[in-house]
Protein backbone atom coordinates (compact mmCIF):
# COMPACT_ATOMS: atom_id res chain seq x y z
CA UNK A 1 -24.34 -2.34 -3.86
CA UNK A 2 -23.36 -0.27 -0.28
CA UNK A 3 -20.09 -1.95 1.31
CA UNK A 4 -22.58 -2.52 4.30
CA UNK A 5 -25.05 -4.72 2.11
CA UNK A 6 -21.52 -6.61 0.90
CA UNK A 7 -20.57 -7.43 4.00
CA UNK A 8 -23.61 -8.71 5.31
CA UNK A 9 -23.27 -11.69 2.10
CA UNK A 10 -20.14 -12.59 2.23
CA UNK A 11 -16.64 -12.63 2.13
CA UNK A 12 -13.61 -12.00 -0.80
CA UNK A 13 -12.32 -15.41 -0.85
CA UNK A 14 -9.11 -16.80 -3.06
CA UNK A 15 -10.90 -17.89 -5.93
CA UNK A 16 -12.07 -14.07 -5.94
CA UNK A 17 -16.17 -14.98 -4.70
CA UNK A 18 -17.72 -13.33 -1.95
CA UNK A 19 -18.34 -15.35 0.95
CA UNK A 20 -19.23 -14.27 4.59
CA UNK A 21 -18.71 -16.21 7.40
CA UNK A 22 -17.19 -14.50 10.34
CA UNK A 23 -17.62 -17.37 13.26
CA UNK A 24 -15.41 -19.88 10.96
CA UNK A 25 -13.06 -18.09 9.03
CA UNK A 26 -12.44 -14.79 10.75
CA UNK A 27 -10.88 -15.50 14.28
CA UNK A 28 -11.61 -12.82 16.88
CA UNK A 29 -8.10 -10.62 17.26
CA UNK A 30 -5.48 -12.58 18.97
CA UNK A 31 -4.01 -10.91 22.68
CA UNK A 32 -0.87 -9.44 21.09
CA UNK A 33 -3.31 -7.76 18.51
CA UNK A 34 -5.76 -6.18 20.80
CA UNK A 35 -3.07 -4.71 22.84
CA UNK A 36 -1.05 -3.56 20.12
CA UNK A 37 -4.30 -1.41 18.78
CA UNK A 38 -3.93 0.40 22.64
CA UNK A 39 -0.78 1.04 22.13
CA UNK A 40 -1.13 2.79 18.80
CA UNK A 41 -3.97 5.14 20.02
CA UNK A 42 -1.06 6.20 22.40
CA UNK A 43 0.98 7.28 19.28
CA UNK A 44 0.86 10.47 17.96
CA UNK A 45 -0.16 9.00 14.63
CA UNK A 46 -3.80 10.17 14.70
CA UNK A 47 -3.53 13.67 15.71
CA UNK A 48 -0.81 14.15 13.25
CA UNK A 49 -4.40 13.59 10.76
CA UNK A 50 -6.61 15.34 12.97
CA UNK A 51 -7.60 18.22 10.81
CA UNK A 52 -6.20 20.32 7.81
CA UNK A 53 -4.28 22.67 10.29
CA UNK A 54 -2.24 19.65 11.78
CA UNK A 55 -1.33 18.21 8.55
CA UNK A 56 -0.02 21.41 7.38
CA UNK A 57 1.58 22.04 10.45
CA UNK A 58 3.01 18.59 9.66
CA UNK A 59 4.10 19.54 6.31
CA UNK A 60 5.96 22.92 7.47
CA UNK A 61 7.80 20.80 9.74
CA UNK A 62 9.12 18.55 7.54
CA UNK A 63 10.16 20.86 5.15
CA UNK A 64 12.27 22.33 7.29
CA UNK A 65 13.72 18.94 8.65
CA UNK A 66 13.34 16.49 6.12
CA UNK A 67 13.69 12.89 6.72
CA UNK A 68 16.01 10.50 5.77
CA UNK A 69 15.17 7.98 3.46
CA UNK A 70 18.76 6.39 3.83
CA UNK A 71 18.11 2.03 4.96
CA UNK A 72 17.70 1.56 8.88
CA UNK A 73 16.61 -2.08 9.76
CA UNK A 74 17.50 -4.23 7.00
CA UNK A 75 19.88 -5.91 9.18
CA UNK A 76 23.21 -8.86 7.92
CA UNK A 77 22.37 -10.79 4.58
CA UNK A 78 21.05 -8.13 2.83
CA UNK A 79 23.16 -6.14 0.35
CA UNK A 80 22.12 -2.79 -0.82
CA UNK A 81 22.97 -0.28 -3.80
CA UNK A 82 21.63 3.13 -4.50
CA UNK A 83 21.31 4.89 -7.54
CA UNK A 84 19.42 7.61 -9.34
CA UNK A 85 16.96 7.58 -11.51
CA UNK A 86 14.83 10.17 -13.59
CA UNK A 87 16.18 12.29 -10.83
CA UNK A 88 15.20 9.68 -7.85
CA UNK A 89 16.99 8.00 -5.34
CA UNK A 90 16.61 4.47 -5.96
CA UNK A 91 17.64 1.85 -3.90
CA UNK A 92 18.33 -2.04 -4.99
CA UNK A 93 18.65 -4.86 -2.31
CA UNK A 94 19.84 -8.31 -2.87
CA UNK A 95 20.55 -11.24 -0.98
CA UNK A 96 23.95 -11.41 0.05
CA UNK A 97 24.59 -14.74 -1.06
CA UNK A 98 23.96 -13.29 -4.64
CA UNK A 99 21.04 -12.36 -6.82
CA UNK A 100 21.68 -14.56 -9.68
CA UNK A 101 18.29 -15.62 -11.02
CA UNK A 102 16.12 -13.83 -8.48
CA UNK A 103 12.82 -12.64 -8.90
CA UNK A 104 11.79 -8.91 -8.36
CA UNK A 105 9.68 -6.78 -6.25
CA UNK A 106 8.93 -2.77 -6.39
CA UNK A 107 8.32 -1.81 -3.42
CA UNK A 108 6.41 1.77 -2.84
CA UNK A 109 6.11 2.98 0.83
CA UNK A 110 3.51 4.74 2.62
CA UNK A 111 2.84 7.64 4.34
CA UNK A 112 0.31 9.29 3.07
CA UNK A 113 2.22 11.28 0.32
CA UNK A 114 3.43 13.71 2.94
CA UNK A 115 5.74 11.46 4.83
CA UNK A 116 8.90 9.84 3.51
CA UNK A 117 10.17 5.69 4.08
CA UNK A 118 10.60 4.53 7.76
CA UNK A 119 12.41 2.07 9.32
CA UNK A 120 9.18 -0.16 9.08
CA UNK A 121 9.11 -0.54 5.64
CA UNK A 122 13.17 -1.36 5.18
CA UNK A 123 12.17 -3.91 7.41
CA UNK A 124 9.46 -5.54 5.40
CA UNK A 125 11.94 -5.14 2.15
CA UNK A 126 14.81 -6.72 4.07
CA UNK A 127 12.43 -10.08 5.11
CA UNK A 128 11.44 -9.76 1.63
CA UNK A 129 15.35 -9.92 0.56
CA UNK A 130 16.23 -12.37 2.89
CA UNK A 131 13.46 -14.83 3.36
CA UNK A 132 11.82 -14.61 -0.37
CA UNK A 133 15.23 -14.26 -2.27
CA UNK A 134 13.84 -11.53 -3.98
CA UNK A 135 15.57 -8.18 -5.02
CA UNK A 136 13.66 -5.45 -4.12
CA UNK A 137 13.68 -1.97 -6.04
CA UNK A 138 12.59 1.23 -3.77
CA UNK A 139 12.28 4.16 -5.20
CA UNK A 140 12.18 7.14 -2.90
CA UNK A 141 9.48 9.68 -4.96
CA UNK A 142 9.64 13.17 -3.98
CA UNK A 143 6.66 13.95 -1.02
CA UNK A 144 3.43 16.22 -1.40
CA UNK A 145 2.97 19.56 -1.64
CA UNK A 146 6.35 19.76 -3.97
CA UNK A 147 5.44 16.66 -5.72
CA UNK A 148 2.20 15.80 -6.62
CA UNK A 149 0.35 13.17 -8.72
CA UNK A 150 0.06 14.32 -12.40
CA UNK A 151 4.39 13.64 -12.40
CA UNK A 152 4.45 11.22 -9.19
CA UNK A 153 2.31 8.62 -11.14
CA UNK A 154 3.82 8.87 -14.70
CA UNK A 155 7.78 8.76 -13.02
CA UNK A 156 6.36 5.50 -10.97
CA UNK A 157 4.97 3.58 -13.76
CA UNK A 158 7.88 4.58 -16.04
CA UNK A 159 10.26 2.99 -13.51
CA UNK A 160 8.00 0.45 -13.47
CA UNK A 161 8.02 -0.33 -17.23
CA UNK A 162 11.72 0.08 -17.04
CA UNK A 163 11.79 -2.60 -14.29
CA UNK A 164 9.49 -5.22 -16.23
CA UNK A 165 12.07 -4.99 -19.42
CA UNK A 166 15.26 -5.05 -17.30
CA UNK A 167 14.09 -8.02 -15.88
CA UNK A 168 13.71 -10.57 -18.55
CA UNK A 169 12.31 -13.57 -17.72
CA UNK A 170 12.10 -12.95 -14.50
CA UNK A 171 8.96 -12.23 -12.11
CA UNK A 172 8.47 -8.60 -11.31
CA UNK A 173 5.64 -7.93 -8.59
CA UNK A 174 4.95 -4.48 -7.17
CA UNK A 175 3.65 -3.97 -3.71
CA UNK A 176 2.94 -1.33 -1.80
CA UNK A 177 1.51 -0.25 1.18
CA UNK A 178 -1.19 2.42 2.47
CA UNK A 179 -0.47 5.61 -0.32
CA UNK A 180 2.47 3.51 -1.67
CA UNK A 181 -0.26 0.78 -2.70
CA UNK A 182 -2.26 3.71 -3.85
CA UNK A 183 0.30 4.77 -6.06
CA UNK A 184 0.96 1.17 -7.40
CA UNK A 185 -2.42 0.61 -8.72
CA UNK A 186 -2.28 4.09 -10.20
CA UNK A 187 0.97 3.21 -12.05
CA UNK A 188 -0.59 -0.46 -13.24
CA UNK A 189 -3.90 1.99 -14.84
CA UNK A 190 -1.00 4.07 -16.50
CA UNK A 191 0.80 1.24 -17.80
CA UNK A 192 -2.22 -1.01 -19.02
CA UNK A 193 -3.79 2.23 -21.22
CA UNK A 194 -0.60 2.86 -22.86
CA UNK A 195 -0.12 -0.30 -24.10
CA UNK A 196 2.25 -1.89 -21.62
CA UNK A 197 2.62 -4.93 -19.66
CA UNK A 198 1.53 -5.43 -16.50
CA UNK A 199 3.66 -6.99 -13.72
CA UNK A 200 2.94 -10.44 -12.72
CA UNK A 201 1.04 -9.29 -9.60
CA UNK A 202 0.54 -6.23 -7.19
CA UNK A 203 0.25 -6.67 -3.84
CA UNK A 204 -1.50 -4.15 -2.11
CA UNK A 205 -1.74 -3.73 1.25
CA UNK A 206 -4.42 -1.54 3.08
CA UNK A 207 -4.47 0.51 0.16
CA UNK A 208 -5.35 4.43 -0.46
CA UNK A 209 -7.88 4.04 -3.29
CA UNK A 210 -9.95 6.82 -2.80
CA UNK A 211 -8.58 10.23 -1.26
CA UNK A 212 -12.15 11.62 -1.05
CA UNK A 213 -13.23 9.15 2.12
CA UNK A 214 -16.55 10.28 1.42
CA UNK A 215 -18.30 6.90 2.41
CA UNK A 216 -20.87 7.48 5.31
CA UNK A 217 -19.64 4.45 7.23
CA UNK A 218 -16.28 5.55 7.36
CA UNK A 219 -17.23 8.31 9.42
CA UNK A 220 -18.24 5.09 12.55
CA UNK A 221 -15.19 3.25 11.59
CA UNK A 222 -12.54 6.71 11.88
CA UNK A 223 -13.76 6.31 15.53
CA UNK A 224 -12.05 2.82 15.97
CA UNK A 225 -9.53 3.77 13.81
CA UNK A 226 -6.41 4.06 16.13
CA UNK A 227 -3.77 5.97 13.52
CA UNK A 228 -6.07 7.44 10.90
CA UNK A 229 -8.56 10.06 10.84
CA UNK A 230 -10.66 11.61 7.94
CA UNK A 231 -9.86 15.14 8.12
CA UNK A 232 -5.94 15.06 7.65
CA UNK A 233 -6.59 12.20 4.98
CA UNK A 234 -8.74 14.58 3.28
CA UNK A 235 -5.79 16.88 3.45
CA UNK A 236 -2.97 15.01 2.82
CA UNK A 237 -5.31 14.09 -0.63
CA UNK A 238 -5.67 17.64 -1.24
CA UNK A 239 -2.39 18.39 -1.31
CA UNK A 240 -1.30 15.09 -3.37
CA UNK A 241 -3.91 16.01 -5.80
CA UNK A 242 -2.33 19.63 -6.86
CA UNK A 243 -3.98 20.74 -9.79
CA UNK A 244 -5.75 17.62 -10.35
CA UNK A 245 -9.14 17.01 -8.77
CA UNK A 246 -9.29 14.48 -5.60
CA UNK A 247 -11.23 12.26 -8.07
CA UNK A 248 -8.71 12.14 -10.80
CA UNK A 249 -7.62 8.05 -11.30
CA UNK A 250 -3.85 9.07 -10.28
CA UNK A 251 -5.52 10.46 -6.81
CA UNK A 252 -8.02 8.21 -6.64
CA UNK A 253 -7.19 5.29 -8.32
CA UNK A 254 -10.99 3.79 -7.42
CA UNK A 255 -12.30 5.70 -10.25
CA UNK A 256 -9.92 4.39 -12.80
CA UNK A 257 -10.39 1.29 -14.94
CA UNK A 258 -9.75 -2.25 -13.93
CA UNK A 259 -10.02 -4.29 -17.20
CA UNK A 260 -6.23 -5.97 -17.88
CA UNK A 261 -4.47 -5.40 -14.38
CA UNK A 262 -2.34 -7.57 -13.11
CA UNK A 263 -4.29 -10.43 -10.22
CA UNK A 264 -4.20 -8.38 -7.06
CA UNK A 265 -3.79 -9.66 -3.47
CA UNK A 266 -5.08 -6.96 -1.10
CA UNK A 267 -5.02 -7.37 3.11
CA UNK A 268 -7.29 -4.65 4.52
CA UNK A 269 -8.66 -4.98 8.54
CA UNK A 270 -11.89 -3.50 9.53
CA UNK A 271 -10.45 -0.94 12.30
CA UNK A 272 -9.21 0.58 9.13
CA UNK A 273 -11.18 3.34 8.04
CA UNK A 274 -10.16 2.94 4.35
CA UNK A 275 -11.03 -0.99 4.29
CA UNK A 276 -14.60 -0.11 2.40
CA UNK A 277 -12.66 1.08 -0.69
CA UNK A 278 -10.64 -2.46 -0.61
CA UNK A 279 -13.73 -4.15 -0.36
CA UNK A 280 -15.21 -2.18 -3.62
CA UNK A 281 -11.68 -2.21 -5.40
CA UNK A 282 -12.20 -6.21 -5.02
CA UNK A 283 -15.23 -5.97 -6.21
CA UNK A 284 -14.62 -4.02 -9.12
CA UNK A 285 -11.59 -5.50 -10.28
CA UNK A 286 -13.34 -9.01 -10.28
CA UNK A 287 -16.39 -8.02 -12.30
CA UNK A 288 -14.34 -7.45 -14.77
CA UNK A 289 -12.18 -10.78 -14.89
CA UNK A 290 -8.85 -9.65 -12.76
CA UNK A 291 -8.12 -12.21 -10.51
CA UNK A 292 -8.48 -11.07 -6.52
CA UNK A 293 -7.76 -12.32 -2.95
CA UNK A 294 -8.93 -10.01 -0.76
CA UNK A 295 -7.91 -11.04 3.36
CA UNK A 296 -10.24 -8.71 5.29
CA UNK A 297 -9.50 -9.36 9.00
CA UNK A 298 -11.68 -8.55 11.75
CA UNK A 299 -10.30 -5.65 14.15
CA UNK A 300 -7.30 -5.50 12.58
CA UNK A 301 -5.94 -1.70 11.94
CA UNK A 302 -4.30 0.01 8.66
CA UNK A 303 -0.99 -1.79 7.83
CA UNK A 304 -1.32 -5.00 9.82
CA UNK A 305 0.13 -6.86 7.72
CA UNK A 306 3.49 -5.04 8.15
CA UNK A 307 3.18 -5.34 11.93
CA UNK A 308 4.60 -7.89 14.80
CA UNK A 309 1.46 -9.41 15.53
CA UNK A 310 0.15 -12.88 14.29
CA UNK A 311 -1.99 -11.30 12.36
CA UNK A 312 1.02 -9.56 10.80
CA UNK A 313 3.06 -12.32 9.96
CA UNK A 314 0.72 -14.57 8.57
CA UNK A 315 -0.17 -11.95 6.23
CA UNK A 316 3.63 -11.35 5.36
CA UNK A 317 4.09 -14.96 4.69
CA UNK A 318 1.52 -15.20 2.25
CA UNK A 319 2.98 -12.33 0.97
CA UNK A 320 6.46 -14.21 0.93
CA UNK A 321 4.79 -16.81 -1.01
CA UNK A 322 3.42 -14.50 -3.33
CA UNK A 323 6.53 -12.88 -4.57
CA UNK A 324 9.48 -16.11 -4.44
């Protein structure tokens, strides 16, 4: 069944059905919303993805200045430790007050597997730190072209696995967001077929399940889009994939298996031109008995639930909820 002929039914609700009904339970965008999409077509976010040329052009650039991936935003009441692991930076956070008996969260970032952890993301970990009690674990995995998926995946999910042991009794979720929730259901597929537990629950938000964006629709919704656009995705895929094909499960993580992954809770807006792939990744994953909530909010663009909008922090308190 064509996203288009899901959407017309219904609606992903929390018991993982799919319901439509966009007069009662999917509000029109509020103010700040609608005026935060302007302002992000004023960004140079989408012609950064413009075409091939532009993302390698990109790429270049930041080879010769990387960025830093060093914590900006996390703000008082949040301490913070870095190590190394398998050859990683990896950061820990931890309440200040102490971590005794705290639950845990991996947190992956986005960026398209070209660009490195921004100041928006050590935000979200630092509410997460603070206002969950949770410690978070970041690891900072080397970028696209020099890293690419056939190691990226296997060194995430390793960590991962690593993570779920160290932590006992405790609950271990991972979340990610855009290519970093991408790269989290990848590392769930690699953990599940090798015979190892799952975590107690991804959270995925506006995920990158599919680097083809081959979808017909998508082509209409790249033109509300305001930060994405299908050419540099394409691109950025390309160059993530390396010697695998864009298809390969650790690309594309659409085409792997669902059976035995951890209950998912994905947000996904419909000025996003990936959303179609969260609405089929919902879909898949349930039809084979994984438990799903799927928010799917009108007008709202990629990664709104990580921005200062209503929309935005509703979403992160459900979140909050989700990983306590």
């Amino acid at each position: 069944m064509s996203v288009a002929k899901i959407l017309s039914i219904g609606r992903l609700c929390g018991e993982g059905r799919f319901t439509w009904d966009a007069a009662s339970n999917d509000p029109a965008p509020s103010l700040q919303s609608r005026c935060f999409n302007m302002l992000l077509r004023l960004l140079p976010f989408k012609k950064q993805l413009a075409s091939a040329e532009a993302v390698q052009a990109h790429v270049r650039k930041l080879a010769l200045q990387p960025a830093s991936h060093e914590p900006t935003g996390l703000v008082r009441d949040v301490e913070v430790t870095l190590t190394g692991m398998g050859g990683w930076p990896v950061y820990y956070t931890a309440p200040a007050s102490g971590h005794e008996g705290c639950n845990y969260v991996m947190f992956l970032h986005g960026g398209g597997y070209i660009n490195e952890i921004v100041p928006a993301h050590w935000r979200f970990v630092g509410e997460m730190t603070r206002k969950a009690r949770v410690s978070c674990v970041v690891p900072i995995y080397p970028l696209a072209p020099r890293a690419t998926a056939k190691d990226v995946v296997p060194a995430t999910a390793e960590l991962l696995r690593m993570l779920l042991e160290d932590a006992g009794p405790a609950k271990v979720t991972v979340a990610g967001n855009s290519a970093g929730a991408g790269l989290a259901l990848a590392a769930c597929q690699w953990l599940r077929d090798r015979g190892h537990r799952q975590p107690a629950r991804m959270v995925l938000i506006s995920p990158a399940a599919d680097a083809s964006v081959s979808r017909p629709e998508q082509v209409a919704i790249a033109a509300r889009d305001p930060i994405q656009d299908i050419p540099g995705i394409v691109e950025a895929g390309r160059l993530y994939a390396g010697e695998l094909d864009v298809g390969h499960p650790f690309v594309s993580p659409l085409n792997g298996a669902f059976r035995s992954l951890a209950p998912m809770t994905i947000f996904a807006g419909t000025r996003d031109l990936l959303y179609p792939d969260s609405v089929d990744l919902a879909e898949r994953a349930r039809a084979v008995g994984v438990p799903v909530e799927l928010h799917l909010l009108r007008d709202q663009p990629h990664n709104y639930a990580l921005m200062p909008t209503p929309e935005g922090r509703r979403a992160r308190a459900i979140i909050l909820r989700e990983v306590a």
